[in-house]
N, C-alpha and C. Protein backbone atom coordinates (compact mmCIF):
# COMPACT_ATOMS: atom_id res chain seq x y z
N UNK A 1 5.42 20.12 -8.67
CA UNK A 1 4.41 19.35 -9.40
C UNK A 1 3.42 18.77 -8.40
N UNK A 2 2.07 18.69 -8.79
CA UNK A 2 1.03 17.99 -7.84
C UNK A 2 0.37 16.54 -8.95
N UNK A 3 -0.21 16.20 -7.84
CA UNK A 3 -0.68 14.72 -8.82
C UNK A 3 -2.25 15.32 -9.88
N UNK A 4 -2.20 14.43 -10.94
CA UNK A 4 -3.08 15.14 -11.27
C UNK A 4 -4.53 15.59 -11.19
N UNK A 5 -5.46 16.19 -12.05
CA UNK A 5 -6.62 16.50 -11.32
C UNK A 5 -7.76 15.31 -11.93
N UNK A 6 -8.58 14.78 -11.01
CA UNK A 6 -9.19 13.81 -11.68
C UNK A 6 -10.57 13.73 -11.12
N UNK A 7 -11.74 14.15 -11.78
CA UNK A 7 -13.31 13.64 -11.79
C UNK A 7 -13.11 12.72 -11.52
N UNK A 8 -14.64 12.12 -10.81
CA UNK A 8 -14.95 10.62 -10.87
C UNK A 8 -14.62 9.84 -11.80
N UNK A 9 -14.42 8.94 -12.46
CA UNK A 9 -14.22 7.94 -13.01
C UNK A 9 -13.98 6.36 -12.40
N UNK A 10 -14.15 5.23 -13.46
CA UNK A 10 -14.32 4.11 -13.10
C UNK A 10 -12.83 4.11 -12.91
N UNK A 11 -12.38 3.68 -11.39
CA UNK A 11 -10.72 3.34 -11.02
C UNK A 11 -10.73 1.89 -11.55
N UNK A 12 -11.81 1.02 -11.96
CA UNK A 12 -11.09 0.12 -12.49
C UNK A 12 -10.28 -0.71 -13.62
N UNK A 13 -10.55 0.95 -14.50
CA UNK A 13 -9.58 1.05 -15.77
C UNK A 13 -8.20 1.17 -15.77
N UNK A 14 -7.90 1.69 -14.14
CA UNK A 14 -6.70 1.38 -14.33
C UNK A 14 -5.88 -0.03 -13.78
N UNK A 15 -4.89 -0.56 -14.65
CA UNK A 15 -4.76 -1.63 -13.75
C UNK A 15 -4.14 -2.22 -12.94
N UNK A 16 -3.94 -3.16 -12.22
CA UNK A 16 -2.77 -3.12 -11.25
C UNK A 16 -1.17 -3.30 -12.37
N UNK A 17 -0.15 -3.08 -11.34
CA UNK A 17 0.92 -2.90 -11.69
C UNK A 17 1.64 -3.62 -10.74
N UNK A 18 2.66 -4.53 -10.94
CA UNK A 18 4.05 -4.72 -10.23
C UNK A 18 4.65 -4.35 -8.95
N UNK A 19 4.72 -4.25 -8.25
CA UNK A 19 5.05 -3.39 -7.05
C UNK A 19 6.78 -3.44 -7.00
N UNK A 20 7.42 -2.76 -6.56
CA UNK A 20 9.07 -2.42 -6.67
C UNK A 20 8.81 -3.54 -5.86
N UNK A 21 10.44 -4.60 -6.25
CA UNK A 21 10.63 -5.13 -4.63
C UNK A 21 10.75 -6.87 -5.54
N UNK A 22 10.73 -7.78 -4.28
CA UNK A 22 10.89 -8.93 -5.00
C UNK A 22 9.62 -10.05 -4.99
N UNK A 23 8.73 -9.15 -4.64
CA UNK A 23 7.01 -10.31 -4.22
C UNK A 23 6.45 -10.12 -5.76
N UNK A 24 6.44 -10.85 -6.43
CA UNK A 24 5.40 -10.60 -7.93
C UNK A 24 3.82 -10.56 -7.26
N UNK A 25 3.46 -11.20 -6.34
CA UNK A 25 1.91 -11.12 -6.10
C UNK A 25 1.68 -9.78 -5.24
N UNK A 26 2.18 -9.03 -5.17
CA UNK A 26 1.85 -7.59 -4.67
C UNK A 26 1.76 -6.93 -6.00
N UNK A 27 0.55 -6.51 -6.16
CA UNK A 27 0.50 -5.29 -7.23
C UNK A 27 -0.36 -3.61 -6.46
N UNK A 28 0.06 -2.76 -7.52
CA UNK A 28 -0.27 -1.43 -7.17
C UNK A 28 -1.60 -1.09 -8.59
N UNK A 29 -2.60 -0.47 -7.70
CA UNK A 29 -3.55 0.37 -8.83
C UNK A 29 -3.20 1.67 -8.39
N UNK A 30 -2.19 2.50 -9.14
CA UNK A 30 -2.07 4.04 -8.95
C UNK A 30 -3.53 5.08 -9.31
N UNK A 31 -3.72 5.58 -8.63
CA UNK A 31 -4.99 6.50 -8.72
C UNK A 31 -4.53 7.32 -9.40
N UNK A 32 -3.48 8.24 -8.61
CA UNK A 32 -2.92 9.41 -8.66
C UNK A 32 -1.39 9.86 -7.87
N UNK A 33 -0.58 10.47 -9.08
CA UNK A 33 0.73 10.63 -8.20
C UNK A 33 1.44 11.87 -9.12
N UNK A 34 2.58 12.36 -8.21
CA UNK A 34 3.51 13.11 -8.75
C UNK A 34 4.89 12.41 -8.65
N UNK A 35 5.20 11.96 -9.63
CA UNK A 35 6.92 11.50 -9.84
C UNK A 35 7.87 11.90 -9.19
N UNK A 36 7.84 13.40 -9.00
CA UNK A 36 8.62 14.28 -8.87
C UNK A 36 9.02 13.99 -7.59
N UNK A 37 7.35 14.37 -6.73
CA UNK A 37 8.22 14.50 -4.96
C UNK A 37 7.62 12.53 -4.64
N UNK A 38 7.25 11.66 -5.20
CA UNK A 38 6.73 10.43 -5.06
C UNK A 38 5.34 10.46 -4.17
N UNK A 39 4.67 11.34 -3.81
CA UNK A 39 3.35 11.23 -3.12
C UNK A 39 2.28 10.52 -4.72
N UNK A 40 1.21 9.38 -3.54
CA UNK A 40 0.30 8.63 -4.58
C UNK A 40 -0.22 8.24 -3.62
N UNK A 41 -1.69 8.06 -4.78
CA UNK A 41 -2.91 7.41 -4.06
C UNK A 41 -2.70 6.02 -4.42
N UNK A 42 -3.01 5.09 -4.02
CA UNK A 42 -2.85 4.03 -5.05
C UNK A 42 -3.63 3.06 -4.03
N UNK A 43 -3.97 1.52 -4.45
CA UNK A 43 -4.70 0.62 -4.28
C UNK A 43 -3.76 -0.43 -3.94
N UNK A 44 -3.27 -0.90 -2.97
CA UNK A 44 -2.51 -2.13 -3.05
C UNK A 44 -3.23 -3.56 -2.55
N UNK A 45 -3.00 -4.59 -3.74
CA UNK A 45 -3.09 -6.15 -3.63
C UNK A 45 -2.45 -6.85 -3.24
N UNK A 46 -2.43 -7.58 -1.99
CA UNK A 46 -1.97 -9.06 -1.66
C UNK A 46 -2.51 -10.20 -2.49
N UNK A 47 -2.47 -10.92 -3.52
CA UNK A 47 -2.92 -12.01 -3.89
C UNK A 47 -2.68 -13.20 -2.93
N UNK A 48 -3.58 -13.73 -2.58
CA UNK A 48 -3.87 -15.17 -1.21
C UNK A 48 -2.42 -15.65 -1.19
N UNK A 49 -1.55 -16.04 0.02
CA UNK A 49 -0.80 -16.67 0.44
C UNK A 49 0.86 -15.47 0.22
N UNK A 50 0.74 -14.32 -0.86
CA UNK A 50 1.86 -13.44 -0.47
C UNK A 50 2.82 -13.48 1.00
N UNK A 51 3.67 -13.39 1.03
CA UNK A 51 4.76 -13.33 1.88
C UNK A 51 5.84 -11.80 1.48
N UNK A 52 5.72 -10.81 1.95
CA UNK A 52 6.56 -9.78 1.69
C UNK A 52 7.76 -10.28 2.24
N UNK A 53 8.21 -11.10 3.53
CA UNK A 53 9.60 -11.11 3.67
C UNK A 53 10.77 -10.56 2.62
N UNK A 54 10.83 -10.93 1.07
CA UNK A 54 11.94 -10.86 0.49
C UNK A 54 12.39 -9.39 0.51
N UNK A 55 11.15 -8.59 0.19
CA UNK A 55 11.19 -6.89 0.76
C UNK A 55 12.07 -6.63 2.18
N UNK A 56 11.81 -7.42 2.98
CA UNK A 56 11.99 -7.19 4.12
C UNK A 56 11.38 -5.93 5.16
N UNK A 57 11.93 -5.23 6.28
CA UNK A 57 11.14 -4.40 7.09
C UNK A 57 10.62 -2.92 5.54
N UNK A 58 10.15 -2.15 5.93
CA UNK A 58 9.78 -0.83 5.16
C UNK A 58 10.01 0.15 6.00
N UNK A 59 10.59 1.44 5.56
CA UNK A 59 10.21 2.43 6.40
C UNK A 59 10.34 3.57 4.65
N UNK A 60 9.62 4.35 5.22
CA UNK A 60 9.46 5.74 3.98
C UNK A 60 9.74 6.71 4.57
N UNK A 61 10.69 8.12 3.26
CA UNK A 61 10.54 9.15 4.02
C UNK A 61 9.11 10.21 3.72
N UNK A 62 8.06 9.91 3.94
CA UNK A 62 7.03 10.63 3.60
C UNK A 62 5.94 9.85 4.54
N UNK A 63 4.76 10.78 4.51
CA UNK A 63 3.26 10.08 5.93
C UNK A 63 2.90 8.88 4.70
N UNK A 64 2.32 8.11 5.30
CA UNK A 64 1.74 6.68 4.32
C UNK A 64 0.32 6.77 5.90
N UNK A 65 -0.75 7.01 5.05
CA UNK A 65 -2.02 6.28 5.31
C UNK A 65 -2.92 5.16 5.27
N UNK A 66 -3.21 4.05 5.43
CA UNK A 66 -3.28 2.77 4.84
C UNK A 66 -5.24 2.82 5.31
N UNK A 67 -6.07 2.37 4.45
CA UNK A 67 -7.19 1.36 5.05
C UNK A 67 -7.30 0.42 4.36
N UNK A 68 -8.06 -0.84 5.16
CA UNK A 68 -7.82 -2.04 4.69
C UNK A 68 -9.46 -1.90 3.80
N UNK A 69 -9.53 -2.91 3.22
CA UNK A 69 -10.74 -2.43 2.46
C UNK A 69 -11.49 -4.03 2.22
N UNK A 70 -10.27 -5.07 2.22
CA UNK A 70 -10.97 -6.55 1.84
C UNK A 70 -9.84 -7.17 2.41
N UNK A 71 -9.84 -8.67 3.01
CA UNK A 71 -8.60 -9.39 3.42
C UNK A 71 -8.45 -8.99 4.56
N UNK A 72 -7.30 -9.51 4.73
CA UNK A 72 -6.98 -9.64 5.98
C UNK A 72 -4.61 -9.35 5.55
N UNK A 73 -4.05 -8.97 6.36
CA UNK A 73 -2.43 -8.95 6.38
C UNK A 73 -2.16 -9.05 7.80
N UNK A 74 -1.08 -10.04 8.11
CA UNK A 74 -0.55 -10.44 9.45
C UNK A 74 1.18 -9.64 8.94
N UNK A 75 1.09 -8.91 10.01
CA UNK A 75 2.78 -7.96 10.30
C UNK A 75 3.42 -9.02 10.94
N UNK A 76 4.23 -9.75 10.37
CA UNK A 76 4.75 -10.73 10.62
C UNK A 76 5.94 -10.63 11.80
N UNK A 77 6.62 -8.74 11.89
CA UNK A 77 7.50 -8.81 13.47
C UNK A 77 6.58 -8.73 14.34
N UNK A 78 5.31 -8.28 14.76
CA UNK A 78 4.57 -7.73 15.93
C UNK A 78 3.46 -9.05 15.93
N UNK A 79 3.05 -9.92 14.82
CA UNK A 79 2.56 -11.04 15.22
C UNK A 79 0.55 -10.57 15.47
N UNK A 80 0.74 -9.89 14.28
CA UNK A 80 -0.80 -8.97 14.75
C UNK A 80 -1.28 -9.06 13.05
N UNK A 81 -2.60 -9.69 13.15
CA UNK A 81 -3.25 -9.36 11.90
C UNK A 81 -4.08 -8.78 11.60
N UNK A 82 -4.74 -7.63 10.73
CA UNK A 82 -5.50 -6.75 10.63
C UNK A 82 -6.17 -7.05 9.38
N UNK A 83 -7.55 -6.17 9.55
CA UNK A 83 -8.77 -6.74 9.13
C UNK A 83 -9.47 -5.63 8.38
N UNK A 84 -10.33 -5.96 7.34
CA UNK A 84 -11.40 -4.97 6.75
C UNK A 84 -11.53 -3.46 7.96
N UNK A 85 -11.76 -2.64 7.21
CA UNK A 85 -12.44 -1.09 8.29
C UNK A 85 -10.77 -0.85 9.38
N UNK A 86 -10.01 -1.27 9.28
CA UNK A 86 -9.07 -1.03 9.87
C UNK A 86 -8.01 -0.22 9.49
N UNK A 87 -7.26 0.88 9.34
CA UNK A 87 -6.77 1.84 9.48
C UNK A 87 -4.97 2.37 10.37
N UNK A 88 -4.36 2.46 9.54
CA UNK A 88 -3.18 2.74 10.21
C UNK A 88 -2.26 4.55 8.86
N UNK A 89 -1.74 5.10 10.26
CA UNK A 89 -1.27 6.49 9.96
C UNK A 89 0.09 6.24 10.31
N UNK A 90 1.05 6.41 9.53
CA UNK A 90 2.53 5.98 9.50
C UNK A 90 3.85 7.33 9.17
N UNK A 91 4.20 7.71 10.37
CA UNK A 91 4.73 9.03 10.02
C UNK A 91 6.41 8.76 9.50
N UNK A 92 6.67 9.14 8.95
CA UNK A 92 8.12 8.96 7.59
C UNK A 92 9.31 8.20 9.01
N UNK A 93 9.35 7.20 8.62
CA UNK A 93 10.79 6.51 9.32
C UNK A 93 10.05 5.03 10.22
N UNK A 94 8.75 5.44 10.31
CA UNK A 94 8.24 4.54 10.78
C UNK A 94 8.50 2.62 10.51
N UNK A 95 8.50 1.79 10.99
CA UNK A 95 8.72 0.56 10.30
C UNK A 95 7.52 -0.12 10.63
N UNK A 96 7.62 -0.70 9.42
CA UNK A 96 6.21 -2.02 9.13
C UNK A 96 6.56 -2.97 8.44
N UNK A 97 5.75 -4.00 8.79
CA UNK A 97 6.14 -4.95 7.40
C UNK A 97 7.13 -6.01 8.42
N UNK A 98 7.82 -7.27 7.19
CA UNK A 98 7.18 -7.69 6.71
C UNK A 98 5.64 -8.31 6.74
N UNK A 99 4.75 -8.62 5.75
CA UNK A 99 3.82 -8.57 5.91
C UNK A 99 3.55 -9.97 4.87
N UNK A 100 2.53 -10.73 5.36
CA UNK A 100 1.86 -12.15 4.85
C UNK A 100 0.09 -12.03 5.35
N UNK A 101 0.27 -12.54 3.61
CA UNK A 101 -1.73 -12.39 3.32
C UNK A 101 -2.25 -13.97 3.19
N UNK A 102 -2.79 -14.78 4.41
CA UNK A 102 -3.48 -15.87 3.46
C UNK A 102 -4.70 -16.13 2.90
N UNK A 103 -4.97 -14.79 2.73
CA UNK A 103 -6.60 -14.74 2.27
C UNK A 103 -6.65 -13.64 0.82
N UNK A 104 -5.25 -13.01 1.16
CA UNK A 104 -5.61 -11.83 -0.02
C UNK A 104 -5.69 -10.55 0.69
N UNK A 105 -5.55 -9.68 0.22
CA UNK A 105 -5.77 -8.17 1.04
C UNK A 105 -6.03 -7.00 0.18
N UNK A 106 -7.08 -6.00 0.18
CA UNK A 106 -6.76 -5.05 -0.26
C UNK A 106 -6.78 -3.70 0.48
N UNK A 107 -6.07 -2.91 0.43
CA UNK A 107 -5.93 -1.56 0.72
C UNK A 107 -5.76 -0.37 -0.21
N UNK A 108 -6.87 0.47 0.99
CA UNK A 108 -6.24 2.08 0.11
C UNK A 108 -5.45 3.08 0.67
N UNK A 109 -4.48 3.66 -0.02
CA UNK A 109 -3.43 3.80 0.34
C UNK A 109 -3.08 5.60 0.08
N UNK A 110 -3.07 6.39 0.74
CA UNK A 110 -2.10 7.91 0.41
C UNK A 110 -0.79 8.36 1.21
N UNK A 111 -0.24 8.45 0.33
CA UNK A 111 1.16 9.02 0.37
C UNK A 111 1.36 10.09 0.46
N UNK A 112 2.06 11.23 1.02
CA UNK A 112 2.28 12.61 1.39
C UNK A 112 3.36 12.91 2.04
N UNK A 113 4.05 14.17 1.38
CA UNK A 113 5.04 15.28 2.40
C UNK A 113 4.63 15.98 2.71
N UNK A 114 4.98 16.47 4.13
CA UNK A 114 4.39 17.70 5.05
C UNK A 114 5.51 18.36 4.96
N UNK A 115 5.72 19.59 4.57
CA UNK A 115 6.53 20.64 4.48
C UNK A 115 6.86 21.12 6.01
């Protein structure tokens, strides 16, 4: 299965969603995904003052692409906060996170398996 096929349209019909995990102020705007193998485009929100700790570290088995797009997120083990136009490529096992927003954050986000 592939994600599906989609023209332009206004992404802001779709709306955010819940994110797995135990932070309620993290939500997801899914663009586009396949269930099947879990690759998605999606939009993720920090709402101001979020704390991912309860998540704790992350690692995925699939590439995760991130740009930041608004806000600001401080990686709370490495003590480094990143900013608008900023950019990170995360190859499957990688760890990130936890992560704290006191301004809010948004990112865009693709998910992928490399065969």
């Amino acid at each position: 299965m592939a994600k599906p096929e989609h023209e332009f349209f206004p992404a802001g019909k779709i709306g955010f969603t819940p994110c797995e995990g135990d932070v309620p102020q993290l939500t997801e705007r899914i663009l586009a995904a396949d269930a099947v193998s879990g690759v998605a485009t999606r939009m993720l929100r920090f709402e101001p003052g979020t704390d991912t700790t309860p998540n704790g570290v992350q690692t995925h088995d699939f590439w995760e692409e991130v740009y930041i797009l608004q806000g600001s997120i401080t990686d709370l083990r490495l003590g480094e906060t990143f900013t608008p136009g900023m950019y990170a490529c995360r190859p499957p096992g990688m760890e990130h996170g936890p992560w704290r927003s006191d301004d809010g954050c948004l990112t865009f986000e693709v998910r992928y398996r490399v065969q």
